[in-house]
PDB file of N, CA and C in Angstrom:
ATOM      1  N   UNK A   1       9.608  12.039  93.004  1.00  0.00           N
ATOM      2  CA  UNK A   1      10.376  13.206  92.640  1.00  0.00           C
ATOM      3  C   UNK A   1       9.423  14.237  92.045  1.00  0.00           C
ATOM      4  N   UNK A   2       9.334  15.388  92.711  1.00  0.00           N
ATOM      5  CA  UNK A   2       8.616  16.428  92.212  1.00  0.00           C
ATOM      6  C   UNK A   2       9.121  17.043  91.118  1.00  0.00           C
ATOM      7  N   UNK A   3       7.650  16.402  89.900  1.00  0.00           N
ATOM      8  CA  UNK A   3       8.040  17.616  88.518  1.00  0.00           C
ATOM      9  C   UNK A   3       8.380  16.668  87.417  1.00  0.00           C
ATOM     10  N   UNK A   4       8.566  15.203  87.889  1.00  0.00           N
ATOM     11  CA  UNK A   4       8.754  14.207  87.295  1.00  0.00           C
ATOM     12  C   UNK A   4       7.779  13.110  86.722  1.00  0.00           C
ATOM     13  N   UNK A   5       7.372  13.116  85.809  1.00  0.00           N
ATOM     14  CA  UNK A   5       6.057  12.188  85.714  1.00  0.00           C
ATOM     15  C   UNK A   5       6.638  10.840  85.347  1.00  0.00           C
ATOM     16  N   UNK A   6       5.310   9.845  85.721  1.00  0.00           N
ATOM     17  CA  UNK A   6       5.590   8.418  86.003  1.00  0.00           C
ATOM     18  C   UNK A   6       5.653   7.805  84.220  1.00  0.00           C
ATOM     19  N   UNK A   7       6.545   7.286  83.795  1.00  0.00           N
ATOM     20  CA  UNK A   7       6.493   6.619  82.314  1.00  0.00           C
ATOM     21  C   UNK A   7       7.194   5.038  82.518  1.00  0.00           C
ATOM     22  N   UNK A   8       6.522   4.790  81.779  1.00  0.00           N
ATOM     23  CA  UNK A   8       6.671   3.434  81.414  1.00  0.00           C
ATOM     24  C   UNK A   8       8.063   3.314  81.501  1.00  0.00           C
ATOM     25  N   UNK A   9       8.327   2.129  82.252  1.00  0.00           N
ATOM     26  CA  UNK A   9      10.221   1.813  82.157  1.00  0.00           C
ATOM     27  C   UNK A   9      10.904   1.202  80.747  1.00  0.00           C
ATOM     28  N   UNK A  10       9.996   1.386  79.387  1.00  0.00           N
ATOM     29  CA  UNK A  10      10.120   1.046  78.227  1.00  0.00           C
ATOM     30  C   UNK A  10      12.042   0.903  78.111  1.00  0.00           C
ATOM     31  N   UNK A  11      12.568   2.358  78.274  1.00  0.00           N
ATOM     32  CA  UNK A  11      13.663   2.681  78.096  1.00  0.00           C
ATOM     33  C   UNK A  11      14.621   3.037  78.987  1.00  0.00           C
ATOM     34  N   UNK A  12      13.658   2.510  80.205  1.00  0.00           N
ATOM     35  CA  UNK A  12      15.050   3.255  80.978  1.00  0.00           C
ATOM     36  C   UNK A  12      15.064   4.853  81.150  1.00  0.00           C
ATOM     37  N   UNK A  13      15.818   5.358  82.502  1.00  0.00           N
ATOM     38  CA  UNK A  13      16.176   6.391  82.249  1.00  0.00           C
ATOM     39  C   UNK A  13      16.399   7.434  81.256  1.00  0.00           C
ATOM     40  N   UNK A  14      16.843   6.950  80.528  1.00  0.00           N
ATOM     41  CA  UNK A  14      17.185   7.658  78.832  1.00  0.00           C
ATOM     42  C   UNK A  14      16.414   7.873  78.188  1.00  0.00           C
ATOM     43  N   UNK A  15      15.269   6.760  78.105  1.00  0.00           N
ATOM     44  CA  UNK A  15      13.711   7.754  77.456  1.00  0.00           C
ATOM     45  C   UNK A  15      13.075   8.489  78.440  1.00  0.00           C
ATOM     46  N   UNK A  16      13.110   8.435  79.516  1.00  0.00           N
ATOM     47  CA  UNK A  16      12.461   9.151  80.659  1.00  0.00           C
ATOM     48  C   UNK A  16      12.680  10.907  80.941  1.00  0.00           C
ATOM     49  N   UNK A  17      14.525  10.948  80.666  1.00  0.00           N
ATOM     50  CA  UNK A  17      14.714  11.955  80.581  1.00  0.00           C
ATOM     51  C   UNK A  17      14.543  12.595  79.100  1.00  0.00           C
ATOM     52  N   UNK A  18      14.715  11.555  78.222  1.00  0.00           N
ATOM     53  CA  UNK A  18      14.297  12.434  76.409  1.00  0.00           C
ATOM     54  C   UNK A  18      12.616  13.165  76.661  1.00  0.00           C
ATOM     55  N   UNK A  19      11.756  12.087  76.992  1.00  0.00           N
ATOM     56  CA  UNK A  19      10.915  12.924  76.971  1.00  0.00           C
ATOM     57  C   UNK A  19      10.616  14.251  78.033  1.00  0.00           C
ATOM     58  N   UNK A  20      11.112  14.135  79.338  1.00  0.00           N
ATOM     59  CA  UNK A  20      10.967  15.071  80.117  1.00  0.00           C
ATOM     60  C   UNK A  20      11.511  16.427  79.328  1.00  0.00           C
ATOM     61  N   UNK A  21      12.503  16.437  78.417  1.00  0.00           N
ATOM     62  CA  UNK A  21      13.300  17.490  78.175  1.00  0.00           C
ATOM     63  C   UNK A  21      12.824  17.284  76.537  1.00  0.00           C
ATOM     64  N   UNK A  22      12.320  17.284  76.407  1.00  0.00           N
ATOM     65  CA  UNK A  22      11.582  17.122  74.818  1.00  0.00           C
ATOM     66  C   UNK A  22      12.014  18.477  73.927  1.00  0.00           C
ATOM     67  N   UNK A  23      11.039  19.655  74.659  1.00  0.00           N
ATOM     68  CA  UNK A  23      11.236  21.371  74.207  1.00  0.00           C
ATOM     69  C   UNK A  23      12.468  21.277  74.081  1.00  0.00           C
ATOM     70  N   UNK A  24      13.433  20.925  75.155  1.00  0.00           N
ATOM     71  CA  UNK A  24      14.748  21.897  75.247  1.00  0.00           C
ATOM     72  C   UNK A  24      15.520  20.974  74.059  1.00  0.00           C
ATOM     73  N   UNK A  25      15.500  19.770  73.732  1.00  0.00           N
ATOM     74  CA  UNK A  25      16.076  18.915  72.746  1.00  0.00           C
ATOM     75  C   UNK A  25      15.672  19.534  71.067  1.00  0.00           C
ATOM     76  N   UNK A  26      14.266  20.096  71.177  1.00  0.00           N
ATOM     77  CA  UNK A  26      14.314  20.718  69.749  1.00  0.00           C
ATOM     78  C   UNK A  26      14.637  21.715  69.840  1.00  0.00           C
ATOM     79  N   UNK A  27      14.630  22.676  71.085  1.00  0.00           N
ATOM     80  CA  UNK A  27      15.130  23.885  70.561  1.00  0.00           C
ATOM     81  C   UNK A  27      16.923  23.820  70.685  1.00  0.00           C
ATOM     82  N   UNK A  28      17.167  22.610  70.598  1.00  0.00           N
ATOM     83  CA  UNK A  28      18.748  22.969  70.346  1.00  0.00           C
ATOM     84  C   UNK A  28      19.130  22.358  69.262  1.00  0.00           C
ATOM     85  N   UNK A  29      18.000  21.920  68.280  1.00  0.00           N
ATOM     86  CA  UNK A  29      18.226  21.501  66.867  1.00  0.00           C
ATOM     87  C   UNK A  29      18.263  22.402  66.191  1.00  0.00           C
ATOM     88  N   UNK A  30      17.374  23.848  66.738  1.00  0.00           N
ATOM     89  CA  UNK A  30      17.712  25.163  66.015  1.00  0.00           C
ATOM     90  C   UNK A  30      17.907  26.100  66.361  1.00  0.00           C
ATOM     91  N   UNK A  31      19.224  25.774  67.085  1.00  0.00           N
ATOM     92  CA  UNK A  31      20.432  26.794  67.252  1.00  0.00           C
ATOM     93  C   UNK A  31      21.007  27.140  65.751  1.00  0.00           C
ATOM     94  N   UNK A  32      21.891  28.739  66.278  1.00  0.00           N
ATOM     95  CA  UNK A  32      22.343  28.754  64.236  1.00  0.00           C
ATOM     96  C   UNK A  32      23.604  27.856  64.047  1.00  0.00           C
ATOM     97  N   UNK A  33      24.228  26.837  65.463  1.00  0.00           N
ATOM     98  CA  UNK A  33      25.187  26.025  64.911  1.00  0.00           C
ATOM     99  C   UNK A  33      24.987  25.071  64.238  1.00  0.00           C
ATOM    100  N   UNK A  34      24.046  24.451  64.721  1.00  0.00           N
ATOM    101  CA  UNK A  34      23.085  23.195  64.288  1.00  0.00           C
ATOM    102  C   UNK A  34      22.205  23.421  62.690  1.00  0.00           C
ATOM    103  N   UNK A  35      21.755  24.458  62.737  1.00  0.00           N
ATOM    104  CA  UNK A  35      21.300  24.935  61.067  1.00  0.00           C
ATOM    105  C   UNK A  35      22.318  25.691  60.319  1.00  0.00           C
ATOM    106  N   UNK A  36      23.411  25.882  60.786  1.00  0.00           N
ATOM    107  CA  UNK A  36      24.400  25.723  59.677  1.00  0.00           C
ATOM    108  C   UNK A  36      24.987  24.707  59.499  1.00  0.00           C
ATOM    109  N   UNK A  37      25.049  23.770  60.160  1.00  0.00           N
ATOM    110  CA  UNK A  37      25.789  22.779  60.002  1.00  0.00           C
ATOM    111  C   UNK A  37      25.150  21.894  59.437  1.00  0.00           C
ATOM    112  N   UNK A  38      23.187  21.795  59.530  1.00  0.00           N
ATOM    113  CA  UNK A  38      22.963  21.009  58.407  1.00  0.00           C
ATOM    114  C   UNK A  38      22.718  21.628  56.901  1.00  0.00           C
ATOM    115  N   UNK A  39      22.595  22.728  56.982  1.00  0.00           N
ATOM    116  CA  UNK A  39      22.615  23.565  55.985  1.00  0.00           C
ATOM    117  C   UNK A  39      23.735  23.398  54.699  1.00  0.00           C
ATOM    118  N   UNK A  40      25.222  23.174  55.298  1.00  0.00           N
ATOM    119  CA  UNK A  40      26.531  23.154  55.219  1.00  0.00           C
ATOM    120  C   UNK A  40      26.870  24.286  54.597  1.00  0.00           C
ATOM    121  N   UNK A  41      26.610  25.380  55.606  1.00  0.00           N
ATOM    122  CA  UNK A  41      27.058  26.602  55.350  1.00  0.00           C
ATOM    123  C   UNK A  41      28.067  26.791  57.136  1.00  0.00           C
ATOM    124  N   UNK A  42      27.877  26.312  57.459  1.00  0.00           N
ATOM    125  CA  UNK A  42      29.470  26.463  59.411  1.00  0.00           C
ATOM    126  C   UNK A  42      30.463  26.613  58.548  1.00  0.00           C
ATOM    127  N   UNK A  43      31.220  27.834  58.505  1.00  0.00           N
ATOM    128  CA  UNK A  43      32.231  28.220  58.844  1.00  0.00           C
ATOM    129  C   UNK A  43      33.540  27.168  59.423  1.00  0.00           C
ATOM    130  N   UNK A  44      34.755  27.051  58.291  1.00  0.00           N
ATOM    131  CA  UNK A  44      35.544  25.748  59.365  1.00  0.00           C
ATOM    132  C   UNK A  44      35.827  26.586  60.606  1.00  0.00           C
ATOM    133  N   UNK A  45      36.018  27.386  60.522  1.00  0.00           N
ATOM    134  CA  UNK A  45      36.592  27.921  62.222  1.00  0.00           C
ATOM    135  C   UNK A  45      35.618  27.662  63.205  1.00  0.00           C
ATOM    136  N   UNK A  46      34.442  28.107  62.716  1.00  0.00           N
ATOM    137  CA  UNK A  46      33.145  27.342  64.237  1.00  0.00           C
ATOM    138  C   UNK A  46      33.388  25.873  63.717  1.00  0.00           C
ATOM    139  N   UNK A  47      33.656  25.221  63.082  1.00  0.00           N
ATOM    140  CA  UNK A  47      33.652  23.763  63.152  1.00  0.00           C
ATOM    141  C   UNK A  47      34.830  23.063  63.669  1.00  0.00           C
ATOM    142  N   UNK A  48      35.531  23.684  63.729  1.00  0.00           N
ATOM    143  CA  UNK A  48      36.799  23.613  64.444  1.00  0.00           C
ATOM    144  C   UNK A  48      37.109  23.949  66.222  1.00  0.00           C
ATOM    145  N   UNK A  49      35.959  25.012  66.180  1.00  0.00           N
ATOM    146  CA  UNK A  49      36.424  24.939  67.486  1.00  0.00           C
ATOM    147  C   UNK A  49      35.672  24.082  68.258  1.00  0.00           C
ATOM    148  N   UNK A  50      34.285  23.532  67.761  1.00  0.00           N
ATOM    149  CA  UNK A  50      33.354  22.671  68.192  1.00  0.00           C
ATOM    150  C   UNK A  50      34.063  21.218  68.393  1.00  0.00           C
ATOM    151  N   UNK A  51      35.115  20.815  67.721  1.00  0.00           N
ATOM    152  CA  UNK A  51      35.838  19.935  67.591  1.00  0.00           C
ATOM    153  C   UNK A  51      36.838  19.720  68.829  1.00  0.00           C
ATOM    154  N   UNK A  52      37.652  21.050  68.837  1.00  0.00           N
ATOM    155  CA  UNK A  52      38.680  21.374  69.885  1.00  0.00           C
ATOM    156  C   UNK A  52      38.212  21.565  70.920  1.00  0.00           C
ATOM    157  N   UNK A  53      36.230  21.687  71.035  1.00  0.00           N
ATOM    158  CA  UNK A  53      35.838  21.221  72.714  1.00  0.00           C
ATOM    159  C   UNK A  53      35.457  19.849  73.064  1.00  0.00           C
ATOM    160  N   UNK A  54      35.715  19.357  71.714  1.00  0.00           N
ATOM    161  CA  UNK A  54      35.365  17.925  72.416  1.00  0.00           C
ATOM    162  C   UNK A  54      36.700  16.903  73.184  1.00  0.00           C
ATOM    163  N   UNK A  55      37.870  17.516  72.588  1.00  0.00           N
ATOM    164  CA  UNK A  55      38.854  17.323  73.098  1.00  0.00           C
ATOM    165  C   UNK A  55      39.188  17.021  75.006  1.00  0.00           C
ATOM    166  N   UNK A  56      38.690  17.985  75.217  1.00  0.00           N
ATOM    167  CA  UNK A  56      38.506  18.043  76.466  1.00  0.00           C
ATOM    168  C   UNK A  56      37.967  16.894  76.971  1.00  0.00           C
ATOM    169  N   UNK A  57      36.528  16.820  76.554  1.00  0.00           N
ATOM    170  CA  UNK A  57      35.726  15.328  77.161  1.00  0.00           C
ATOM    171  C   UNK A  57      36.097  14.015  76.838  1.00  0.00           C
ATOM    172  N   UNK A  58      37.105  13.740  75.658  1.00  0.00           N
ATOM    173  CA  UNK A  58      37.707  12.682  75.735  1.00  0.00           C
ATOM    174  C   UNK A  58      38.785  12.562  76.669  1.00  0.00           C
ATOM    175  N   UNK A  59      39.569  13.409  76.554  1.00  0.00           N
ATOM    176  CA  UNK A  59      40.734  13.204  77.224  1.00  0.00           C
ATOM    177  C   UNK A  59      39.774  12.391  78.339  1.00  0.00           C
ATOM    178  N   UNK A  60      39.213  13.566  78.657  1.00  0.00           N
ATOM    179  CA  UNK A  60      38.461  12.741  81.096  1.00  0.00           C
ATOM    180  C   UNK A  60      38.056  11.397  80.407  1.00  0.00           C
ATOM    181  N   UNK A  61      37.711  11.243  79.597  1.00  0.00           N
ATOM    182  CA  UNK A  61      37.108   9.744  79.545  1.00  0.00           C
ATOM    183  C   UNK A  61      38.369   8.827  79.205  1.00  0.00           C
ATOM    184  N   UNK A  62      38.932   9.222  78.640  1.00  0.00           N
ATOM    185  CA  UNK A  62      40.275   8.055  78.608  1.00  0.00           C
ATOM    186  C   UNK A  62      40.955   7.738  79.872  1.00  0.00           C
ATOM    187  N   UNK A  63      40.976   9.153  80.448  1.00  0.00           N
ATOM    188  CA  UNK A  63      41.603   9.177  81.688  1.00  0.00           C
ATOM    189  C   UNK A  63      40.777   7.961  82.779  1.00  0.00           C
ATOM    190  N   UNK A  64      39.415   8.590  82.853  1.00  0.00           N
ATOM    191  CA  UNK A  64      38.348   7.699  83.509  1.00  0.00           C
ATOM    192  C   UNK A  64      37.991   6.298  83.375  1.00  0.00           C
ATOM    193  N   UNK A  65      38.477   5.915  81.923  1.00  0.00           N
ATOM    194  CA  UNK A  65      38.562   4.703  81.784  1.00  0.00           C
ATOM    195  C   UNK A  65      39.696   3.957  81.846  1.00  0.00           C
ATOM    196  N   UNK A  66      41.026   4.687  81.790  1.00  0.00           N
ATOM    197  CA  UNK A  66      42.212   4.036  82.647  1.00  0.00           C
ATOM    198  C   UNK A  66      41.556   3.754  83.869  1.00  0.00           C
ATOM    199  N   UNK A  67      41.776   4.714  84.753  1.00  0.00           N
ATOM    200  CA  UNK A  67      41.234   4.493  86.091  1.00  0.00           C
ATOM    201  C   UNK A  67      40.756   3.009  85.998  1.00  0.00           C
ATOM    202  N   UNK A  68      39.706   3.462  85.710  1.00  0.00           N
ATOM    203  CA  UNK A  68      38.632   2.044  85.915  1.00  0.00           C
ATOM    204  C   UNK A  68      39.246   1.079  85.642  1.00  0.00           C
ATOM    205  N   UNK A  69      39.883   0.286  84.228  1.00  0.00           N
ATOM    206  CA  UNK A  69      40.350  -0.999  84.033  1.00  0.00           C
ATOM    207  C   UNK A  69      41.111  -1.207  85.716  1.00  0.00           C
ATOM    208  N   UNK A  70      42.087  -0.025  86.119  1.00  0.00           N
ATOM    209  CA  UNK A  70      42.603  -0.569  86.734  1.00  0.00           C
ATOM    210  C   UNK A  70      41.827  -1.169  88.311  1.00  0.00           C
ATOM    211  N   UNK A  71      40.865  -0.526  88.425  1.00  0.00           N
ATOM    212  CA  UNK A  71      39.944  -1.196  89.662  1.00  0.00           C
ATOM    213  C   UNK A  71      38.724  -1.999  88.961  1.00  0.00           C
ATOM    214  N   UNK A  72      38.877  -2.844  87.940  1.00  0.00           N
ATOM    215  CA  UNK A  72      37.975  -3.538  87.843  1.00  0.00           C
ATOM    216  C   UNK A  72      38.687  -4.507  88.157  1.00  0.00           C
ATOM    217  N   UNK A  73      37.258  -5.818  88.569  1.00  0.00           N
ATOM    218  CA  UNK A  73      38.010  -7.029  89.352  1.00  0.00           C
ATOM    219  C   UNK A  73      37.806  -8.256  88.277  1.00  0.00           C
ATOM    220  N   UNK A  74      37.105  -8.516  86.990  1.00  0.00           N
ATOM    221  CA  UNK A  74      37.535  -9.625  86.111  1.00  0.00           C
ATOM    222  C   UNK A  74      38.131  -9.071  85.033  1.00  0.00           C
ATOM    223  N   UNK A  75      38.479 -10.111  84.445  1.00  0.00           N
ATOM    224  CA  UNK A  75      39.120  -9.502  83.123  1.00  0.00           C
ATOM    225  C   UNK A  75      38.471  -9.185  82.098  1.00  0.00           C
ATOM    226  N   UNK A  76      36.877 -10.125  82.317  1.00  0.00           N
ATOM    227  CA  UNK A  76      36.209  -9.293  81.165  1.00  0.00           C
ATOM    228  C   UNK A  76      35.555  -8.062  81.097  1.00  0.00           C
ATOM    229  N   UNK A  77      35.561  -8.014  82.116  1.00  0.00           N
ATOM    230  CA  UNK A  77      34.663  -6.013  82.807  1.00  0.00           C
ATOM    231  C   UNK A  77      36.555  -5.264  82.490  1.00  0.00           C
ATOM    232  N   UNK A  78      37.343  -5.597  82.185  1.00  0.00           N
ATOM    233  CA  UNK A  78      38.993  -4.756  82.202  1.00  0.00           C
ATOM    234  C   UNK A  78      38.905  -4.899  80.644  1.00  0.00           C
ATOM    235  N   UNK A  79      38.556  -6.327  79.759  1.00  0.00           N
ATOM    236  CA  UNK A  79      38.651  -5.987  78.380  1.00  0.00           C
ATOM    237  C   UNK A  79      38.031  -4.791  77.873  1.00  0.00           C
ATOM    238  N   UNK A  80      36.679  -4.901  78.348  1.00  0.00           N
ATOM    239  CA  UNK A  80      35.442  -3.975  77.952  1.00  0.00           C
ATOM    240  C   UNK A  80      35.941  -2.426  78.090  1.00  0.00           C
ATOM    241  N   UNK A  81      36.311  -2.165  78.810  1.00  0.00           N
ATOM    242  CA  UNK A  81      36.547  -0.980  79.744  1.00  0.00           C
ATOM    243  C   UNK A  81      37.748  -0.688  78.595  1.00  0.00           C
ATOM    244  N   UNK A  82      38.953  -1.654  78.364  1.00  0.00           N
ATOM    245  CA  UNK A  82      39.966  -1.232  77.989  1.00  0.00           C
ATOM    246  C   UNK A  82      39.799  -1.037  76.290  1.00  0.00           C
ATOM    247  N   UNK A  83      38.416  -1.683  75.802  1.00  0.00           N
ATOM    248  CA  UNK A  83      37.765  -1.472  74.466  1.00  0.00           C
ATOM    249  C   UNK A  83      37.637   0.270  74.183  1.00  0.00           C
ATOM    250  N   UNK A  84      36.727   0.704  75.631  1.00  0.00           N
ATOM    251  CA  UNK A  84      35.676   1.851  75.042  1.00  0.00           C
ATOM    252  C   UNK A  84      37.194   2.680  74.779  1.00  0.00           C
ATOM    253  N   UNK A  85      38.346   2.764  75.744  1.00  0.00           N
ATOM    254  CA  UNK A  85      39.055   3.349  76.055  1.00  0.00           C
ATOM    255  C   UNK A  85      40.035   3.257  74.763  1.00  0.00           C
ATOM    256  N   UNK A  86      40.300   2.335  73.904  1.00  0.00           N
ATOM    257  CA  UNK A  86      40.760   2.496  72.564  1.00  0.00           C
ATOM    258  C   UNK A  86      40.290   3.349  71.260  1.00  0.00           C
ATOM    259  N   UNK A  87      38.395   3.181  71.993  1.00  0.00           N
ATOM    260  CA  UNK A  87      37.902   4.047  70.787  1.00  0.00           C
ATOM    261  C   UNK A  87      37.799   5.100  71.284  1.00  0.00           C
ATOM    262  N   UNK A  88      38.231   5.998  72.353  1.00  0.00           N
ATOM    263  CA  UNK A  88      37.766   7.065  73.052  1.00  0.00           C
ATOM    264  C   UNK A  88      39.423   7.695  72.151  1.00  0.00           C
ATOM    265  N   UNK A  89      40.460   6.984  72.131  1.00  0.00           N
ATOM    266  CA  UNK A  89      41.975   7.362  71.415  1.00  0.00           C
ATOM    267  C   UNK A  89      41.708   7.304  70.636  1.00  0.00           C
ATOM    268  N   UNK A  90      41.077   6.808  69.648  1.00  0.00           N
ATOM    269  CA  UNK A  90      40.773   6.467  68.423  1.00  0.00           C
ATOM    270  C   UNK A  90      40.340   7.463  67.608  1.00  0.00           C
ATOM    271  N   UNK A  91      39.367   8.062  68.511  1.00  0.00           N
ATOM    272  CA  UNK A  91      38.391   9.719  67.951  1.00  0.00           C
ATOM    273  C   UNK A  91      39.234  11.074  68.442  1.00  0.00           C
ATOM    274  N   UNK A  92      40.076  10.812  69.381  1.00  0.00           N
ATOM    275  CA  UNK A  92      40.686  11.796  69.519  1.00  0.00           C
ATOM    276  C   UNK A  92      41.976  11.897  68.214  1.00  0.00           C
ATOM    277  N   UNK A  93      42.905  10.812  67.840  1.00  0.00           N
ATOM    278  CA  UNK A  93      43.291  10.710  66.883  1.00  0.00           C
ATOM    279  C   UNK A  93      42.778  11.415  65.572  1.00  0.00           C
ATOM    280  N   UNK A  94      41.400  10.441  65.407  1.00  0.00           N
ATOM    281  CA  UNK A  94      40.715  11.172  64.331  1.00  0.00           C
ATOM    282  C   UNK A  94      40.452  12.945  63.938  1.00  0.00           C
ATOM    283  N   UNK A  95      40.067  12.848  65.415  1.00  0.00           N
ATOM    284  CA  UNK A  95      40.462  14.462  65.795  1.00  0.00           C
ATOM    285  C   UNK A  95      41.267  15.264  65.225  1.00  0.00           C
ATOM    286  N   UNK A  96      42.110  14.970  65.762  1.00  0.00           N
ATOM    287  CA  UNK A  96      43.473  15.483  65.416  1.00  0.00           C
ATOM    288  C   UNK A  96      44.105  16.125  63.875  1.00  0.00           C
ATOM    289  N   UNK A  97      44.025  14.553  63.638  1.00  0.00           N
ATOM    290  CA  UNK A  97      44.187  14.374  62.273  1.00  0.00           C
ATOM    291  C   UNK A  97      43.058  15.293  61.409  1.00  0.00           C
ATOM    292  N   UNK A  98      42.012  15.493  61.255  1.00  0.00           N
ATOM    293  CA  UNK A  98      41.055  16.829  60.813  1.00  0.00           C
ATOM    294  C   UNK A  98      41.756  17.759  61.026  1.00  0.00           C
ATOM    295  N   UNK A  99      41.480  18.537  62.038  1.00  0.00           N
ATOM    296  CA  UNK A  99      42.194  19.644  62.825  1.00  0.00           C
ATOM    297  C   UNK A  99      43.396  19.791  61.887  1.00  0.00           C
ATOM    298  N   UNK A 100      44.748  18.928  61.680  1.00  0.00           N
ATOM    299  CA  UNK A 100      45.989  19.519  61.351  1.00  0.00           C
ATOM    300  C   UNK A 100      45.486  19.529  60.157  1.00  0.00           C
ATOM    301  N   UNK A 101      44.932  18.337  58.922  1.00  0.00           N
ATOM    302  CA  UNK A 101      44.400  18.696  57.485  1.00  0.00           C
ATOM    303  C   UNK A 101      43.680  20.147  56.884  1.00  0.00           C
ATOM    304  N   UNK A 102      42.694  20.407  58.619  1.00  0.00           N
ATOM    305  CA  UNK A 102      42.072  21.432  57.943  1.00  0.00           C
ATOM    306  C   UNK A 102      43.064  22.863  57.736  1.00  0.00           C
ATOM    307  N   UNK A 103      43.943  22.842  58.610  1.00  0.00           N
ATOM    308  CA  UNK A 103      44.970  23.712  58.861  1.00  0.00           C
ATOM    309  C   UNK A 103      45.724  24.009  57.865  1.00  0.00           C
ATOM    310  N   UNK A 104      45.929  22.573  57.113  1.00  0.00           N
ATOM    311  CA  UNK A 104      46.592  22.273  56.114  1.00  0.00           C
ATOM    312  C   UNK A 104      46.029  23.081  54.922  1.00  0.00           C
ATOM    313  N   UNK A 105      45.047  23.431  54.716  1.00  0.00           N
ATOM    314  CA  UNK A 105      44.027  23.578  53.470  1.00  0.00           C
ATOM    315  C   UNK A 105      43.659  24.912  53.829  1.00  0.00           C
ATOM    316  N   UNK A 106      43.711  25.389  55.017  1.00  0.00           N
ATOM    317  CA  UNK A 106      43.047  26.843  55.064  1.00  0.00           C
ATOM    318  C   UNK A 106      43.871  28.126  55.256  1.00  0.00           C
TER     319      UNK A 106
END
């Protein structure tokens, strides 16, 4: 693959691409969302809406992991599946529950 250099299979894909994308990983540690937020100066409304986009990507993953239990073929690849898919409700819950508190308070 052109543009891709050869690394050690230490990690897998996942270190392969961390380091390929190294620059672009720090420069999105200092974005001004990211340094306000460790700062703890974010605004709840940018923290809120950062929240209300993650919404989105759970939902597909709950959705995606219904799916799946239902075409997996043992039961322990359907437990697993039907695990991530409790904690994927789990954070959206959590979600939630922020969201209406902060509402509550502001």
């Amino acid at each position: 693959m052109e543009g891709f250099q050869a690394i050690p299979d230490d990690g897998g894909i996942a270190r392969r691409l961390w380091v390929k994308f190294k620059n672009e990983s720090l420069c999105a540690l200092y974005t001004p969302f990211v340094v306000c937020l460790a700062s703890g100066t974010l605004d709840s409304k940018s923290f809120l809406h950062c929240i209300s986009q993650d919404v989105y990507f759970l939902q597909a993953f709950a959705q995606a992991y219904e799916l799946a239990e239902d075409y997996a073929d043992d039961d322990e690849d359907k437990e697993a599946i039907r695990e991530l898919r409790k904690r994927v409700l789990r954070k959206l819950k959590d979600q939630d529950d922020l969201v209406r508190v902060s509402y509550t308070y502001a």
